[in-house]
N, C-alpha and C. Protein backbone atom coordinates (compact mmCIF):
# COMPACT_ATOMS: atom_id res chain seq x y z
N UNK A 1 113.05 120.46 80.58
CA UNK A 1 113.61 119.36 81.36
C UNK A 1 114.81 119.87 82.15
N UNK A 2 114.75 119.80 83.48
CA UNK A 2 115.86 119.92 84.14
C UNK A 2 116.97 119.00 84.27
N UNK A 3 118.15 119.51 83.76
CA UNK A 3 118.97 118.25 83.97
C UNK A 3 120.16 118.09 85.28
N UNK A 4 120.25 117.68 86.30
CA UNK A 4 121.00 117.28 87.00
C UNK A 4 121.60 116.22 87.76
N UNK A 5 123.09 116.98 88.13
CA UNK A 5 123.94 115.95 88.70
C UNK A 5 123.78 114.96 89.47
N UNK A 6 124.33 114.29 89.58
CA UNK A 6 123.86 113.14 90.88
C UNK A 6 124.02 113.69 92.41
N UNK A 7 124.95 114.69 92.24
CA UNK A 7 124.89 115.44 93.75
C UNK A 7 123.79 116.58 93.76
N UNK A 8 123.79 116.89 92.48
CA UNK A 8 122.55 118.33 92.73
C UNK A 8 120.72 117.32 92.74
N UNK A 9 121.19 115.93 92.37
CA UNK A 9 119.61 115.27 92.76
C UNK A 9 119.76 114.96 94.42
N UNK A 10 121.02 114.85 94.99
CA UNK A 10 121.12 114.27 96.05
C UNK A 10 120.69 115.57 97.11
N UNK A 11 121.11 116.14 96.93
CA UNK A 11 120.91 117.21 97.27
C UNK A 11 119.11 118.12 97.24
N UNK A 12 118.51 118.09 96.07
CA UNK A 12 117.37 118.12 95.74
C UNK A 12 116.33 117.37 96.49
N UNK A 13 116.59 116.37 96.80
CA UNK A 13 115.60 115.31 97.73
C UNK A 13 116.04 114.60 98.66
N UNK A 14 117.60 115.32 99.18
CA UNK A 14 118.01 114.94 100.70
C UNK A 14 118.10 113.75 100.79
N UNK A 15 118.63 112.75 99.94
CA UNK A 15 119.07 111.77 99.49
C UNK A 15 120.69 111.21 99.37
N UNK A 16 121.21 110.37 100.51
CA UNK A 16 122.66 110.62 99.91
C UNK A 16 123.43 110.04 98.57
N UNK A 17 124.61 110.29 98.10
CA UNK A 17 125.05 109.91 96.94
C UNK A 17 124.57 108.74 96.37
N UNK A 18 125.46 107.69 97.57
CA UNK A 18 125.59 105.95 97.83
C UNK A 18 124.16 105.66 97.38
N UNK A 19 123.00 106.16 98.50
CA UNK A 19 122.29 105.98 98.18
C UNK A 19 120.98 106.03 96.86
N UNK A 20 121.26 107.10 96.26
CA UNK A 20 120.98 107.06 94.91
C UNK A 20 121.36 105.86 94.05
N UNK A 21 123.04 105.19 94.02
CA UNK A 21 123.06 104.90 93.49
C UNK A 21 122.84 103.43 93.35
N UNK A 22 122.84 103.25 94.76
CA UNK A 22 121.92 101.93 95.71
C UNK A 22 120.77 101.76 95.06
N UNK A 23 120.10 102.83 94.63
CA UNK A 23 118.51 102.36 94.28
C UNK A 23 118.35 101.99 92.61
N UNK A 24 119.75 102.79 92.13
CA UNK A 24 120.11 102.25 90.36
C UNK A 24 120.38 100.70 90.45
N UNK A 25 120.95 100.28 91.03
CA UNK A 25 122.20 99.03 91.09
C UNK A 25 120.58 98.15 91.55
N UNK A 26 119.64 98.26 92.52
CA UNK A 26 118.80 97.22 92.59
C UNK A 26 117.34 97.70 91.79
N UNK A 27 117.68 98.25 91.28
CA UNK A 27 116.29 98.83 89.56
C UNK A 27 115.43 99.65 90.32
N UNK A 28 115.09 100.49 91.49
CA UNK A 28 114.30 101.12 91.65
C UNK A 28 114.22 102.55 90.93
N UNK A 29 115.56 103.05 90.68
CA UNK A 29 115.76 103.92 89.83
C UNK A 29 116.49 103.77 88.33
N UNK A 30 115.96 104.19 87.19
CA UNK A 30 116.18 103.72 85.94
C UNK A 30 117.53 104.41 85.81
N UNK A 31 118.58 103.82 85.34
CA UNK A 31 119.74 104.21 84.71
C UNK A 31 119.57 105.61 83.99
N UNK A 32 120.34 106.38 84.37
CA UNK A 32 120.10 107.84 83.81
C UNK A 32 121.25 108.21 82.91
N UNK A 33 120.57 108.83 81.48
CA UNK A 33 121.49 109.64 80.81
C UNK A 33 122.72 109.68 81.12
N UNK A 34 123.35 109.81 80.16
CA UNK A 34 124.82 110.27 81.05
C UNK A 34 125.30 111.36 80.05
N UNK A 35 126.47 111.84 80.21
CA UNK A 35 126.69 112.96 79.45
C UNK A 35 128.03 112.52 78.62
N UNK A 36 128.58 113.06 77.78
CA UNK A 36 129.57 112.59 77.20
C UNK A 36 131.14 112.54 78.22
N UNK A 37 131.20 113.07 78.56
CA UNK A 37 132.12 113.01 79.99
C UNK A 37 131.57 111.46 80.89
N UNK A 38 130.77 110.93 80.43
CA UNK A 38 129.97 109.63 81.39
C UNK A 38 129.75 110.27 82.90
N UNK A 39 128.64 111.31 83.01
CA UNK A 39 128.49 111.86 84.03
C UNK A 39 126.67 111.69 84.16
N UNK A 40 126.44 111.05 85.28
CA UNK A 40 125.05 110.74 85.19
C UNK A 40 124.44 112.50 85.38
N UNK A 41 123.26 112.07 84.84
CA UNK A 41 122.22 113.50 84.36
C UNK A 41 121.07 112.87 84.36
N UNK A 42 120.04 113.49 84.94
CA UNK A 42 118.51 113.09 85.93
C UNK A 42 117.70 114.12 85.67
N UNK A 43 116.70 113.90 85.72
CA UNK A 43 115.49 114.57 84.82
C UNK A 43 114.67 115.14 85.89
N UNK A 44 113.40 115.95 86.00
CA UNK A 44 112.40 116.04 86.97
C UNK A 44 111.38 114.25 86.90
N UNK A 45 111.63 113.80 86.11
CA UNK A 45 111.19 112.53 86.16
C UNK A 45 111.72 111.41 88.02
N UNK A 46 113.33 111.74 87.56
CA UNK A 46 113.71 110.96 88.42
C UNK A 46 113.79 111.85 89.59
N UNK A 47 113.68 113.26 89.81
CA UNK A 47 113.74 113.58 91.15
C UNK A 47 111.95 113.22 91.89
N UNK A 48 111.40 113.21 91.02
CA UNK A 48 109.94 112.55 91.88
C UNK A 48 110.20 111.28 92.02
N UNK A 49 110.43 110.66 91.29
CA UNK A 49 110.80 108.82 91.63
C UNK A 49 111.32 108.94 92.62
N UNK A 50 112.50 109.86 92.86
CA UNK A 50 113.10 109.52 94.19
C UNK A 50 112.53 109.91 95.54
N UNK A 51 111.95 110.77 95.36
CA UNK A 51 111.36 111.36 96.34
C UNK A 51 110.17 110.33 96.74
N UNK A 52 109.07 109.85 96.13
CA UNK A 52 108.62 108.84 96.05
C UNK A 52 109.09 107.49 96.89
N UNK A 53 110.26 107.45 96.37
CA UNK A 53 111.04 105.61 97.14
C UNK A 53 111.80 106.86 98.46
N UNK A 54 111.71 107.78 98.94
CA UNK A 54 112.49 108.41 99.79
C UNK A 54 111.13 108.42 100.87
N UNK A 55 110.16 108.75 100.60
CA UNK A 55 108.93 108.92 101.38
C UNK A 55 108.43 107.54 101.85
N UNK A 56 108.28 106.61 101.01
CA UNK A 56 108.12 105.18 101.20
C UNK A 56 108.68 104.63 102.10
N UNK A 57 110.41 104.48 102.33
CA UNK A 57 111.22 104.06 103.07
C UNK A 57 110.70 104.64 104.57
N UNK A 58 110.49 106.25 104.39
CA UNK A 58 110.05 106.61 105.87
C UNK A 58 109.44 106.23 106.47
N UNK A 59 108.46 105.75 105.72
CA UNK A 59 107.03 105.45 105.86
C UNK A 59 107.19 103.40 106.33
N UNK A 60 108.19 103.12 105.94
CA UNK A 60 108.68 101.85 106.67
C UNK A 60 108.41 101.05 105.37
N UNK A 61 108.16 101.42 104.33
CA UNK A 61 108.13 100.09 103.18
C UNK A 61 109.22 99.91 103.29
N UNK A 62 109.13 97.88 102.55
CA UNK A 62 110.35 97.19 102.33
C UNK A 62 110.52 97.77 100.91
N UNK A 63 111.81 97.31 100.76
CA UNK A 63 112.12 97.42 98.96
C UNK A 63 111.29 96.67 98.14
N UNK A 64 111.31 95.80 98.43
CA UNK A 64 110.35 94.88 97.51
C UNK A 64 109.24 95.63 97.52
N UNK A 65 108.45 95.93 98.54
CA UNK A 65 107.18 96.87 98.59
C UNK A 65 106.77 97.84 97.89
N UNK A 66 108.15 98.32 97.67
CA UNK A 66 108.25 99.79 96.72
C UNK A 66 108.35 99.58 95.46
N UNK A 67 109.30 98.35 95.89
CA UNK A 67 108.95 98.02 93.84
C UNK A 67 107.69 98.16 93.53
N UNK A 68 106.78 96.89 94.04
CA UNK A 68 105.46 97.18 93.94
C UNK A 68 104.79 98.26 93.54
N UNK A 69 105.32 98.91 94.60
CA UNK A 69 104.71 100.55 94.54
C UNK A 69 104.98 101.05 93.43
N UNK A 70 106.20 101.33 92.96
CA UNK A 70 106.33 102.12 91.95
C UNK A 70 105.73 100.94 90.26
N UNK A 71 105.87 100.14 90.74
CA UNK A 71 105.45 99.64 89.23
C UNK A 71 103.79 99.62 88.84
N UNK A 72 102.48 99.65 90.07
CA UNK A 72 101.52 100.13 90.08
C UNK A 72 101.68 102.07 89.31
N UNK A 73 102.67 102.70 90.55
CA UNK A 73 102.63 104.03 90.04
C UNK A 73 102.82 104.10 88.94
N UNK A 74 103.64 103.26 87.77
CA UNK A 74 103.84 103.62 86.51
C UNK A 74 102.89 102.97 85.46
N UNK A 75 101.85 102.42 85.59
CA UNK A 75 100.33 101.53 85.58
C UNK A 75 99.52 102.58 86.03
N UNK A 76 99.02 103.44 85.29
CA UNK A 76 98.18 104.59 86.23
C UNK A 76 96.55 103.56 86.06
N UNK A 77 96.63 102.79 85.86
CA UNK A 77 95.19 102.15 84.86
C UNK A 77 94.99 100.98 85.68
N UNK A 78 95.80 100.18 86.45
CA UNK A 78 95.69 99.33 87.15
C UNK A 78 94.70 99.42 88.17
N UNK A 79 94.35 98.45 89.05
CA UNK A 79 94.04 97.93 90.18
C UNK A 79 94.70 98.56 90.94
N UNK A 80 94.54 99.49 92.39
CA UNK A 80 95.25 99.77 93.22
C UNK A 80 94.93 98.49 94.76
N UNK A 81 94.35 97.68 94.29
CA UNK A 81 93.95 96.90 95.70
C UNK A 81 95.95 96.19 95.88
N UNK A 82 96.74 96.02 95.31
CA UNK A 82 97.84 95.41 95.89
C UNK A 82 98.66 96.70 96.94
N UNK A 83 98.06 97.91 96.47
CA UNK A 83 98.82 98.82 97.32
C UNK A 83 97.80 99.35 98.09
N UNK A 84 96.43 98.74 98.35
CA UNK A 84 96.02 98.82 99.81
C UNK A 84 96.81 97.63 100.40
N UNK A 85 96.50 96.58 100.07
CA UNK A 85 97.32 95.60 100.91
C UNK A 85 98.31 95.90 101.66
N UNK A 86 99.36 96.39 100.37
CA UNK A 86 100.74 96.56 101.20
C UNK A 86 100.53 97.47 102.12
N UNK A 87 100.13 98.25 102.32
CA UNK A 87 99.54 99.67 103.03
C UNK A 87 98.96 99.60 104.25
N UNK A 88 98.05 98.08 104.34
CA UNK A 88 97.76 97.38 105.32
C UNK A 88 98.66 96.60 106.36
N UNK A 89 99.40 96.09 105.63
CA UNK A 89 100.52 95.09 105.72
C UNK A 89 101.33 95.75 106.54
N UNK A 90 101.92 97.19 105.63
CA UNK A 90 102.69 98.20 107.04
C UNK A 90 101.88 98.45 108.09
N UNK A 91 100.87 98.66 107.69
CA UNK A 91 99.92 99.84 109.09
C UNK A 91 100.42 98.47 110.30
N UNK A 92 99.88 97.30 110.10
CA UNK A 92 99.58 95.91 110.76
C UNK A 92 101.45 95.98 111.33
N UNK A 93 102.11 96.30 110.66
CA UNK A 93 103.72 96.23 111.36
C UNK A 93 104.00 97.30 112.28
N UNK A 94 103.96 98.08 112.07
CA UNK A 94 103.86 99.40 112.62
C UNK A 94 102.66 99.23 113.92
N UNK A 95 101.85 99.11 113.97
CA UNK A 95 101.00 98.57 115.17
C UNK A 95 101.62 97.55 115.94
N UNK A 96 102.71 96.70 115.56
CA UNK A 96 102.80 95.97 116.14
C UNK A 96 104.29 96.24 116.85
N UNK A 97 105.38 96.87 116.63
CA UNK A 97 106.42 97.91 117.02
C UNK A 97 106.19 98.57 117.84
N UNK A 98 104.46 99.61 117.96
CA UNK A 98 104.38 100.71 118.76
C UNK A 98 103.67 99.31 119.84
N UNK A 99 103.06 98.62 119.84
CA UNK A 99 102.90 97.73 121.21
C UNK A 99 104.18 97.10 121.57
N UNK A 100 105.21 96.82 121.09
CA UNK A 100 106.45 96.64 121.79
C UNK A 100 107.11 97.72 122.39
N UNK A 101 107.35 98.75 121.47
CA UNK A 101 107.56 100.04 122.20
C UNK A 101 107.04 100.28 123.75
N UNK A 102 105.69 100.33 123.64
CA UNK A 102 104.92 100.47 124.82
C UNK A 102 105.10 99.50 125.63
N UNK A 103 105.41 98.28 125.64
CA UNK A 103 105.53 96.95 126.61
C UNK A 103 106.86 97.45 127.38
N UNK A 104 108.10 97.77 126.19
CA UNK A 104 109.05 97.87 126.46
C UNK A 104 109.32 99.19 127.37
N UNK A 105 108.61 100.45 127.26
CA UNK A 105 108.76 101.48 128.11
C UNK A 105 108.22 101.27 129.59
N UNK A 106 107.51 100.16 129.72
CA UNK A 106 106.57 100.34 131.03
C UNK A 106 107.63 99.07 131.72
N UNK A 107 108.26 98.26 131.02
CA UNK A 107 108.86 97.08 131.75
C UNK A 107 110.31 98.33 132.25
N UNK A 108 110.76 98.91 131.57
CA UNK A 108 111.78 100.01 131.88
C UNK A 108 111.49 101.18 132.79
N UNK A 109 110.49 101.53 132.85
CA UNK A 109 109.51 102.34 134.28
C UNK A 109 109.49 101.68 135.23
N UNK A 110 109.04 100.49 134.93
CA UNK A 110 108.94 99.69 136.06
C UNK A 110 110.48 99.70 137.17
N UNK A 111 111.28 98.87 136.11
CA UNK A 111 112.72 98.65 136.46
C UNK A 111 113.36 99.94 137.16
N UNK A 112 112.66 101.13 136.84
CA UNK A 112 113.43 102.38 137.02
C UNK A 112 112.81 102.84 138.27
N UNK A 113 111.36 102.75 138.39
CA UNK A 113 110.73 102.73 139.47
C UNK A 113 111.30 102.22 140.66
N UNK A 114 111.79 101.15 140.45
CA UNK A 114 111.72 100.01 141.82
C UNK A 114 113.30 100.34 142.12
N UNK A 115 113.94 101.38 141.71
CA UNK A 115 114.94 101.95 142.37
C UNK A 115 116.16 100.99 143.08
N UNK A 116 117.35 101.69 142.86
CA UNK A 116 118.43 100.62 143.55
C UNK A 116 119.48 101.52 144.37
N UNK A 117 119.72 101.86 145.43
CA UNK A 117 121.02 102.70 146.12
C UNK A 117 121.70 101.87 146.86
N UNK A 118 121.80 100.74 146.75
CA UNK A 118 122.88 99.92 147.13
C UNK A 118 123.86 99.25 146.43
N UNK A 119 123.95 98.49 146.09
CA UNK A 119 125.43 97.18 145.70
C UNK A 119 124.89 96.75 144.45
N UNK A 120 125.46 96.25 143.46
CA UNK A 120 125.34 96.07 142.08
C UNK A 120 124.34 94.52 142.94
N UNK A 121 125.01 94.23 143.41
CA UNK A 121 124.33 92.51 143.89
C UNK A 121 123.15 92.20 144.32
N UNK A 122 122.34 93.68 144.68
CA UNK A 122 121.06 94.09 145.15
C UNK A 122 119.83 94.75 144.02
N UNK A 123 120.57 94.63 143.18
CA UNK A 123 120.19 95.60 142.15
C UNK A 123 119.02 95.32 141.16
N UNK A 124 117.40 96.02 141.44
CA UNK A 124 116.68 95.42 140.64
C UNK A 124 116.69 95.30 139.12
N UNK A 125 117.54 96.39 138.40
CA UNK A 125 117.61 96.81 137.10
C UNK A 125 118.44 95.02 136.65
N UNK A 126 119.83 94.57 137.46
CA UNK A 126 120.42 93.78 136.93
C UNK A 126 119.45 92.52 137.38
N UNK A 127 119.35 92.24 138.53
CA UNK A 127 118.22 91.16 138.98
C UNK A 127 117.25 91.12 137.43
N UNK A 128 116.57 91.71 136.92
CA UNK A 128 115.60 91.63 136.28
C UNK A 128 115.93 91.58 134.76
N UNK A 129 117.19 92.34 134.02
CA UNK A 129 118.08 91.96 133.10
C UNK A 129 118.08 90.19 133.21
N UNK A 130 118.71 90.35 134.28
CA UNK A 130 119.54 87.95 134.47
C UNK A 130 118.31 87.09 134.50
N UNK A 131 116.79 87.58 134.58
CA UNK A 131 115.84 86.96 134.91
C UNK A 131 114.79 87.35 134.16
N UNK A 132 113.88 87.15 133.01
CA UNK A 132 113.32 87.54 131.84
C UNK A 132 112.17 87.06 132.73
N UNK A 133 111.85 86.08 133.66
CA UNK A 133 110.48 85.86 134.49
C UNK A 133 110.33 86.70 135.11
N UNK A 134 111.13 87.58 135.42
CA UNK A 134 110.46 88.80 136.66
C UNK A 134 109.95 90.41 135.20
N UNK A 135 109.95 89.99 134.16
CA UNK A 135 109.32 91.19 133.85
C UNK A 135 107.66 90.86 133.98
N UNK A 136 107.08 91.69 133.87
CA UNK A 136 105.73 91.26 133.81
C UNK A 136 105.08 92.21 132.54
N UNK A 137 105.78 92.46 131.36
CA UNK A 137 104.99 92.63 130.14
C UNK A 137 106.14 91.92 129.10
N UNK A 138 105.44 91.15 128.09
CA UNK A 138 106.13 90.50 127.14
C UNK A 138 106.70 91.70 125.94
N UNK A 139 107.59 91.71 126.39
CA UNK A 139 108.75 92.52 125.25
C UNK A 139 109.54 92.57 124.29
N UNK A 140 108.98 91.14 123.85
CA UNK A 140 110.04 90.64 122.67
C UNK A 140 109.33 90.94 121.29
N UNK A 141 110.42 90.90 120.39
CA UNK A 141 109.89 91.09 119.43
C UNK A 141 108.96 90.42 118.30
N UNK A 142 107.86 91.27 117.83
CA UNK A 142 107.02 90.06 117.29
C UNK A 142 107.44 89.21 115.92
N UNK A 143 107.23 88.58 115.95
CA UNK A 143 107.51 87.63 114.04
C UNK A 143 107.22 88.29 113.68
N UNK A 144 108.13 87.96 112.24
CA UNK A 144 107.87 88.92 111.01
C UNK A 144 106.71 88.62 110.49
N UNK A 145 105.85 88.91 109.77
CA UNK A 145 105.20 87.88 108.74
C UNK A 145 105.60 87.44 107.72
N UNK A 146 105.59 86.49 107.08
CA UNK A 146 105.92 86.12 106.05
C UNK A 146 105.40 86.59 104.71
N UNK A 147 105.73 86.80 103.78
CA UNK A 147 105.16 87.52 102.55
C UNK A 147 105.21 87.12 101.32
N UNK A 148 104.34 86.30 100.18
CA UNK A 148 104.39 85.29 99.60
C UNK A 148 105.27 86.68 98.19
């Protein structure tokens, strides 16, 4: 068993301090050992856990999601259909970001296109800022979904 510091885990999985201890304080990571000095001490157990809720986050899960996640992961015997769902659930968010993305780059091409070398007062970039009817792709952001 490897035992380390909270900076040599932070360090280990490119994780910052705060954040480690962010993920103790809301239960994603189990309270670790401590040493008689009261110095937390972390196992190869918890550097995969973390790495785990570190990959997740990238990957755009919510916290709650990950709970999920990890409490299936520690259920090796379970049902994995709640973590297709969730899995779905991101893909379906993430699809829906990269079509704003894209709305949003072409309404900004556009704007950039149609060029301005005169007077702020002439100006299509601000004209079209003060006037949300002259874009012609919807760029706002979509609802969340709701998640029972």
């Amino acid at each position: 068993m490897t035992a380390l510091t909270i900076g040599k885990l932070a360090k280990a999985t490119d994780v910052k301090v705060p954040t480690i201890r962010f993920y103790e304080q809301i239960g994603l990571l189990p309270e670790p050992d401590r040493t008689e000095s009261d110095r937390r001490v972390y196992d190869d157990a918890a550097v995969r856990r973390l790495a785990f809720i570190k990959h997740a986050r990238q990957l755009g899960f919510s916290v709650d999601a990950i709970r999920t996640l990890l409490d299936l992961a520690d259920h090796p015997d379970r049902a994995c259909d709640q973590a297709n769902a969730l899995a779905a659930e991101q893909l379906t968010s993430v699809e829906a970001k990269i079509s704003q993305l894209q709305a949003l780059r072409s309404e900004l091409k556009r704007m950039v296109d149609a060029g301005c070398h005169g007077v702020a007062g002439e100006c299509r970039v601000i004209e079209t800022l003060a006037d949300h009817s002259l874009c012609t792709h919807d760029h706002t952001a979509p609802k969340r979904l709701e998640t029972a």
